[in-house]
Protein backbone atom coordinates (compact mmCIF):
# COMPACT_ATOMS: atom_id res chain seq x y z
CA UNK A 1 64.40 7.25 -46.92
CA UNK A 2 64.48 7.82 -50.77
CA UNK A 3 63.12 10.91 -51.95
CA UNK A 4 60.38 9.24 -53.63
CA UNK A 5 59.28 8.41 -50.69
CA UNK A 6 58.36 11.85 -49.41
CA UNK A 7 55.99 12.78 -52.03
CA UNK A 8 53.94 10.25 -52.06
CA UNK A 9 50.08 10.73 -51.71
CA UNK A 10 48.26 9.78 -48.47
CA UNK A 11 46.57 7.29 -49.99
CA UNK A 12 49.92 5.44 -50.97
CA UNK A 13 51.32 5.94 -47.48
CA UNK A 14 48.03 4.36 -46.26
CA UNK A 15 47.72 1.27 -48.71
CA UNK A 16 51.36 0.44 -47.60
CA UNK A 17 51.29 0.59 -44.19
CA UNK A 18 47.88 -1.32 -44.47
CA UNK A 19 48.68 -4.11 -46.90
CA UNK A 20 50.88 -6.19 -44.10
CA UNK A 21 48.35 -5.64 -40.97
CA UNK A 22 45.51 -6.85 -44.03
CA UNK A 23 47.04 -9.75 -44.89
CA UNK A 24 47.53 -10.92 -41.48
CA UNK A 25 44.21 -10.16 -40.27
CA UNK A 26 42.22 -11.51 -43.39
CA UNK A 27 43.62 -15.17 -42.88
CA UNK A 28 43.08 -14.81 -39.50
CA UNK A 29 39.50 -13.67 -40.53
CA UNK A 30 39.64 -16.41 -42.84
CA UNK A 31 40.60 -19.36 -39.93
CA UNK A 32 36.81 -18.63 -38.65
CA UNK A 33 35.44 -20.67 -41.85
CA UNK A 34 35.93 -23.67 -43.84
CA UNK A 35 39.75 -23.89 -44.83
CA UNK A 36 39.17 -25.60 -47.78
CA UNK A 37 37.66 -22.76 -50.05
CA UNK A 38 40.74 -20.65 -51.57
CA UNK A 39 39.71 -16.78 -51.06
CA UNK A 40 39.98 -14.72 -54.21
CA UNK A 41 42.89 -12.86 -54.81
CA UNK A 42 42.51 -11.31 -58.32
CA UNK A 43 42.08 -7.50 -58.17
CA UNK A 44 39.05 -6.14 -59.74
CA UNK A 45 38.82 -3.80 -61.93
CA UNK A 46 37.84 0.11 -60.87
CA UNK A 47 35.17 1.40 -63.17
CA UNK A 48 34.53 5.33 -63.40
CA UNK A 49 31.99 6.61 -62.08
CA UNK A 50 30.16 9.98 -62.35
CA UNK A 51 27.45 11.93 -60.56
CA UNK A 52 24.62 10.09 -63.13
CA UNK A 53 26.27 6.91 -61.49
CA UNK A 54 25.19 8.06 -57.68
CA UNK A 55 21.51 9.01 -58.92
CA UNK A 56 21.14 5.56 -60.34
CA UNK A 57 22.38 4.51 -56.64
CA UNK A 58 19.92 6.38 -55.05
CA UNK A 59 16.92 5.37 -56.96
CA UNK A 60 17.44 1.94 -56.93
CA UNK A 61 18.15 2.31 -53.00
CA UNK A 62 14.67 3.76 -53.14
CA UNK A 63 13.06 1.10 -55.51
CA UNK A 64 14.70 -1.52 -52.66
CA UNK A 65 13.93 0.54 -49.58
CA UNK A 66 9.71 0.27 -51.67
CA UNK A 67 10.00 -3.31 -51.89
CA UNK A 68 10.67 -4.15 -48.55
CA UNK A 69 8.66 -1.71 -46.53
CA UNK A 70 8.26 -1.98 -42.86
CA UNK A 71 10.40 -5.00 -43.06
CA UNK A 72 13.29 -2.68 -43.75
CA UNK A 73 11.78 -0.43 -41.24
CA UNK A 74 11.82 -2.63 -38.22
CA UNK A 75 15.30 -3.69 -38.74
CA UNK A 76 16.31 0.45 -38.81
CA UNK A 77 14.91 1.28 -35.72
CA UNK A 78 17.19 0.34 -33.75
CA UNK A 79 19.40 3.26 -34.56
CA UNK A 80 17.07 5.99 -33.65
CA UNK A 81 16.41 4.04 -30.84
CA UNK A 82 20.25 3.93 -30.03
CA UNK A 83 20.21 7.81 -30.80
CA UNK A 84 17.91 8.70 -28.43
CA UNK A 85 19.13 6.74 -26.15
CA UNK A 86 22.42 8.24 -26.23
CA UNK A 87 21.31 11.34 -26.25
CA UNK A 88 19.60 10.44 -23.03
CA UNK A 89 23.06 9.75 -21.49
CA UNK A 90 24.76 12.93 -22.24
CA UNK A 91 22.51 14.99 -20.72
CA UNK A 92 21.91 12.66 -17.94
CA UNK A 93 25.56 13.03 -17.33
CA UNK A 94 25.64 16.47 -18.06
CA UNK A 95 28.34 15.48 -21.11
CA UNK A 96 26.94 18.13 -24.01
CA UNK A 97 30.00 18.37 -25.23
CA UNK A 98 30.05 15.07 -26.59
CA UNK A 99 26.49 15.24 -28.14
CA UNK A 100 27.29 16.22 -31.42
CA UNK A 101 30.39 13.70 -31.70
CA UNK A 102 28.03 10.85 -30.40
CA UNK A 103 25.89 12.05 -33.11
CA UNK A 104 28.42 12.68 -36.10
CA UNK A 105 29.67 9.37 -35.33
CA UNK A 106 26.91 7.78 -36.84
CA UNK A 107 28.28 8.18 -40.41
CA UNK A 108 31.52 6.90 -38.62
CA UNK A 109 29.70 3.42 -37.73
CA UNK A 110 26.89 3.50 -40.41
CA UNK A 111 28.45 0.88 -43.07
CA UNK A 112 28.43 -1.94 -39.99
CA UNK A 113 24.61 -0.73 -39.15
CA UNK A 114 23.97 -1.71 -42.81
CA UNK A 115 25.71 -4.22 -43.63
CA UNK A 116 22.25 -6.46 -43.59
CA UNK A 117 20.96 -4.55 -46.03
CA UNK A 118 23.48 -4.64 -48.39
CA UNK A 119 22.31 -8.77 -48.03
CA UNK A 120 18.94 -7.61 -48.83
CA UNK A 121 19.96 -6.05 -51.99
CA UNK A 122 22.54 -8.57 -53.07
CA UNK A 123 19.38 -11.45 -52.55
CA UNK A 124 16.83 -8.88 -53.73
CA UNK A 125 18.96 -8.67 -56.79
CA UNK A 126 19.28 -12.20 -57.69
CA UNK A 127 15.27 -12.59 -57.63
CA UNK A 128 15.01 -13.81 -54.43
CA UNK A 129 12.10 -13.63 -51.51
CA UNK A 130 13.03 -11.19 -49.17
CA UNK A 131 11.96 -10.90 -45.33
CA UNK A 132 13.62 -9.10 -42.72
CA UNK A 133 15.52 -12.18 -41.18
CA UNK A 134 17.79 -12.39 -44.60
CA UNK A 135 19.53 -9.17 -42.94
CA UNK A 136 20.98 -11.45 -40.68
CA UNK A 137 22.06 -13.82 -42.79
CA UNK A 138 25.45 -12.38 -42.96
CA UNK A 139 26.47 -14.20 -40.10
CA UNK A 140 26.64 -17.43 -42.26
CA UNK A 141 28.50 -15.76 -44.54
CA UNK A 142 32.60 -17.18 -45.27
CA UNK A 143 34.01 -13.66 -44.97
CA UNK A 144 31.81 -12.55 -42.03
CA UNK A 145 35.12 -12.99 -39.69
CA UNK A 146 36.41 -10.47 -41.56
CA UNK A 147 33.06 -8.35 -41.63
CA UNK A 148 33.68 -8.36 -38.20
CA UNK A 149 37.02 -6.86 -38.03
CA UNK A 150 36.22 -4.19 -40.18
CA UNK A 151 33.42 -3.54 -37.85
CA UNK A 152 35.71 -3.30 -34.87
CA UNK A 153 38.17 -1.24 -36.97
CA UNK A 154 35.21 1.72 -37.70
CA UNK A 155 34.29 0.88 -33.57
CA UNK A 156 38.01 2.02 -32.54
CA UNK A 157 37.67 4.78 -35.60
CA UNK A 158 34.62 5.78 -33.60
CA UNK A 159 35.74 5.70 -30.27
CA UNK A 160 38.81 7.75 -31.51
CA UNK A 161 36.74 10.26 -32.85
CA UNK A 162 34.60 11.01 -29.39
CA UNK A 163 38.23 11.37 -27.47
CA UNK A 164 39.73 13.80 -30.10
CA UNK A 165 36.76 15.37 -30.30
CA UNK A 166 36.35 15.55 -25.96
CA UNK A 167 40.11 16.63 -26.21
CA UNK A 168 39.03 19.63 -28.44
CA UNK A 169 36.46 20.79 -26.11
CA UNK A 170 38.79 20.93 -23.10
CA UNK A 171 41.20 22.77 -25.07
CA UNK A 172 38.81 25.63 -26.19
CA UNK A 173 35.55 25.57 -23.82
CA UNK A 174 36.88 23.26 -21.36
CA UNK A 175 37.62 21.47 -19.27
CA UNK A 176 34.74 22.06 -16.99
CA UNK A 177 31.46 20.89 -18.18
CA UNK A 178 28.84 23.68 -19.26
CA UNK A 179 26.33 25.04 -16.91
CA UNK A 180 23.25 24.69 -18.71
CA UNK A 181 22.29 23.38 -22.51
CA UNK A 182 21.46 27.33 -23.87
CA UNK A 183 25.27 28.40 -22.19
CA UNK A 184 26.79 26.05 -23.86
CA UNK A 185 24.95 26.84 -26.97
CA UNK A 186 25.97 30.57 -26.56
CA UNK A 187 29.17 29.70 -25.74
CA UNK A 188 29.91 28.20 -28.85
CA UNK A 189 28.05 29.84 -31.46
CA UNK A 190 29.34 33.65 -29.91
CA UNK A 191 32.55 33.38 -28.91
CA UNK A 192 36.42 33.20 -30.40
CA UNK A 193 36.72 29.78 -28.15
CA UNK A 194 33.42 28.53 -29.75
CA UNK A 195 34.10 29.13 -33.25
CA UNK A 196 37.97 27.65 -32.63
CA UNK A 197 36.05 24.41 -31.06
CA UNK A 198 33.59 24.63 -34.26
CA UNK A 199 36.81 24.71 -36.81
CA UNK A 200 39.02 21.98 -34.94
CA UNK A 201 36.24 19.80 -34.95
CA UNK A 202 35.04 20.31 -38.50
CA UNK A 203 38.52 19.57 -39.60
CA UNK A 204 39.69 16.71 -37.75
CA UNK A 205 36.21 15.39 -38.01
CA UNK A 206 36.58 15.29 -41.77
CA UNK A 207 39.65 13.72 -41.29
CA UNK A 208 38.07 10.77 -39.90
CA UNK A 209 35.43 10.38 -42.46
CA UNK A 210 37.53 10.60 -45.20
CA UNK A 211 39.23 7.24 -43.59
CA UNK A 212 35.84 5.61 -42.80
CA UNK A 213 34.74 6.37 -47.01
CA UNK A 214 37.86 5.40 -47.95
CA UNK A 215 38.27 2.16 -46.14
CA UNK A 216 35.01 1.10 -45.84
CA UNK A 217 32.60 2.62 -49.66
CA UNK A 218 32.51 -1.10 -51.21
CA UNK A 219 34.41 -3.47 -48.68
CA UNK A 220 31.41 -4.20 -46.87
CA UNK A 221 29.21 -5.27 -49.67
CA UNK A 222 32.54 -6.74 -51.67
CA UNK A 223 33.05 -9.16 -48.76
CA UNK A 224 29.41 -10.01 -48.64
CA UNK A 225 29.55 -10.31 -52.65
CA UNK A 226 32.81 -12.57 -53.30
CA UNK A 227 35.39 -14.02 -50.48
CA UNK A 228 38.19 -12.30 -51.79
CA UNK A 229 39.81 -11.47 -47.70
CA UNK A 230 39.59 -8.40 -45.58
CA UNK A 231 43.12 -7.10 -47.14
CA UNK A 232 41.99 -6.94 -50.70
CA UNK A 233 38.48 -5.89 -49.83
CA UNK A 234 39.77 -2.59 -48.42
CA UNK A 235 42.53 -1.84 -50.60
CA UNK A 236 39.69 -1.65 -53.42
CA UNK A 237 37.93 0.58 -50.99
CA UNK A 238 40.67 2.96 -50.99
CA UNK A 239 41.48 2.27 -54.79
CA UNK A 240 37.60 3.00 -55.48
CA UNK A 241 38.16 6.75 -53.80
CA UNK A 242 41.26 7.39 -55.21
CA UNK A 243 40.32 6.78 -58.99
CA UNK A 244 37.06 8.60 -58.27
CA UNK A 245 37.83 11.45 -56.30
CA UNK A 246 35.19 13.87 -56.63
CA UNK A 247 32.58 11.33 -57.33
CA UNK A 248 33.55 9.79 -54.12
CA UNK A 249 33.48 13.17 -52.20
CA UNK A 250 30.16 13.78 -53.85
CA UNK A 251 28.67 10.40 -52.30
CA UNK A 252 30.29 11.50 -49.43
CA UNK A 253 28.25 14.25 -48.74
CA UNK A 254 25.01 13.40 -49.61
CA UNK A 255 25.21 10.41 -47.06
CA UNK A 256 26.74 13.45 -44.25
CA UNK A 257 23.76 15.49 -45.27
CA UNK A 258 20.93 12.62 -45.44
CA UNK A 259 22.24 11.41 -42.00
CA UNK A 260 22.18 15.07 -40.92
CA UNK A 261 18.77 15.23 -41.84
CA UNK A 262 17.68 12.06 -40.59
CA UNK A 263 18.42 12.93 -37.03
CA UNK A 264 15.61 15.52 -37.28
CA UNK A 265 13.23 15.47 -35.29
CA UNK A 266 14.89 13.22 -32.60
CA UNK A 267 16.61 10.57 -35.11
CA UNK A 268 13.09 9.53 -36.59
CA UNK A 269 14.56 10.57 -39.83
CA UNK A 270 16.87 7.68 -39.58
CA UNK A 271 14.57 5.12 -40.28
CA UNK A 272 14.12 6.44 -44.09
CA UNK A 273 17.76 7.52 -44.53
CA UNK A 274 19.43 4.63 -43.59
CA UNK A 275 17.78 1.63 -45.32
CA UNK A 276 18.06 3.85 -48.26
CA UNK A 277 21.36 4.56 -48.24
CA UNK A 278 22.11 1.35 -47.38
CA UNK A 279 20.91 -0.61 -50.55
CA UNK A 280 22.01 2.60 -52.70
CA UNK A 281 25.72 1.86 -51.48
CA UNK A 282 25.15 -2.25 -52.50
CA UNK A 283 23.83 -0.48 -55.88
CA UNK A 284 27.24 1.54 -55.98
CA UNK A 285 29.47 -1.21 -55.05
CA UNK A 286 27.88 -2.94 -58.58
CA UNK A 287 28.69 0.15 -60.52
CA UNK A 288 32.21 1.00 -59.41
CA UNK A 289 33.52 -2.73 -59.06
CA UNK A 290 33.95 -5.37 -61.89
CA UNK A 291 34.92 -8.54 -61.90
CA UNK A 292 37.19 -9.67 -65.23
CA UNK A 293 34.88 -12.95 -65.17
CA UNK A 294 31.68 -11.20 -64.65
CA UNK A 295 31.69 -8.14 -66.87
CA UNK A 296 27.87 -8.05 -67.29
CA UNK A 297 28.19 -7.39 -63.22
CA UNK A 298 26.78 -3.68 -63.70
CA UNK A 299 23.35 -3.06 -63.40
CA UNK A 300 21.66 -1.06 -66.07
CA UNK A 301 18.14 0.42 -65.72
């Protein structure tokens, strides 16, 4: 291995490992759709972005979230609905250590819960009538093969998460299950095993996210936007963080916090945090991406 190798970034181990397995899956993606339409392989330029930028984001997510009231509403429900419902199992099955992964997880899975309303936005944005069936019209979308693989990539991100996460438990409080839900509270808020749990979690969880952001900030609304193929959709993802680092980490946690947030009282907050978010991230997808023929692509206001 040459020594330039070794000191390499992440980032640059990640976008080489991940440019073969792209390229392979995006035509495969691509197979799902009419052959005769050449996908887009032009790189787009990174703008950069600053924390101005991410308000902008956020209001027009807000203006959007306005305009389509309770059709945005009824589409969003299902997560609380899947929230609660989860929660259900793991005390059912006496599983409280997971309850806090299941719930984490959400910002692991969030982008594929919204990729509708990024459609929203992107039709809301051109002028057109909105209802709450254009969410679903990414399914006749060319790139929506490789939607769908991106969506099964965050899924095994997910799934990863709750077994590290399990495997952290069993290594501090575990392996038996606790005894009651205000034990198990005790037990990890006052104890060395607790806080160890806490720690572990915290950073491995980030760990995760920081994947999910990296992979995952504009792909979804860049594949909804222009066929450009699941490989060069992500590897702007990742280019997106890595020219914007604190920006990105910035956006990062507000959408951690608001989803935080938004599980109180019993998930309801959901149904205002993630619409919003959700057509604020289409809105930052416009500002950090450019196309060379489409400059005028930003969106002042």
């Amino acid at each position: 291995m040459a020594s330039g190798d070794l000191i390499r970034n992440p980032f640059e181990w990640f976008l080489d490992g991940f440019r073969g397995v792209g390229r392979a899956v995006a035509s495969t993606a691509h197979a799902l759709h009419v052959e005769d339409e050449p996908v887009e392989t032009v790189a787009p330029e990174i703008r950069r972005i600053e924390v101005a930028d991410l308000k902008q984001a956020l209001r027009r997510g807000f203006e959007d979230f306005g305009a389509f009231r309770t059709d945005v509403l009824f589409i969003c429900l299902i997560y609380p609905l899947a929230g609660l419902v989860l929660s259900q199992l793991v005390f059912g099955n006496k599983m409280l250590p997971l309850l806090f992964p299941l719930a984490s997880g959400f910002a692991l899975i969030g982008p594929v819960a919204a990729v509708g309303l990024y459609e929203m936005s992107r039709r809301h944005e051109r002028g057109e009538d909105i209802t709450w069936w254009d969410a679903f019209n990414v399914v006749r979308s060319e790139a929506f093969g490789a939607i769908v693989m991106l969506a099964a990539w965050l899924g095994i991100i997910f799934l990863v998460w709750l077994g590290a996460a399990y495997a952290i438990y069993s290594l501090t409080l575990g392996p038996e299950p606790p005894a009651s839900i205000l034990g198990f509270v005790g037990d990890v808020l006052t104890t060395p095993a607790g806080w160890a749990m806490i720690l572990s979690g915290m950073g491995i969880g980030f760990c995760f996210a920081l994947i999910v952001l990296a992979t995952s900030v504009v792909s979804f609304p860049m594949l909804l936007d222009r066929d450009v193929g699941l490989a060069n959709a992500v590897i702007t993802s990742v280019r997106a963080v890595r020219e914007n680092p604190r920006t990105m980490a910035i956006w990062g946690l507000i959408v951690a916090g608001s989803l935080a947030l938004g599980m109180l009282p019993a998930f309801l907050g959901l149904i205002v945090v993630v619409p919003v978010l959700g057509h604020a991230t289409w809105h930052l997808y416009r500002h950090v991406v450019g196309w060379p023929a489409q400059p005028a692509d930003r969106i002042e206001g």
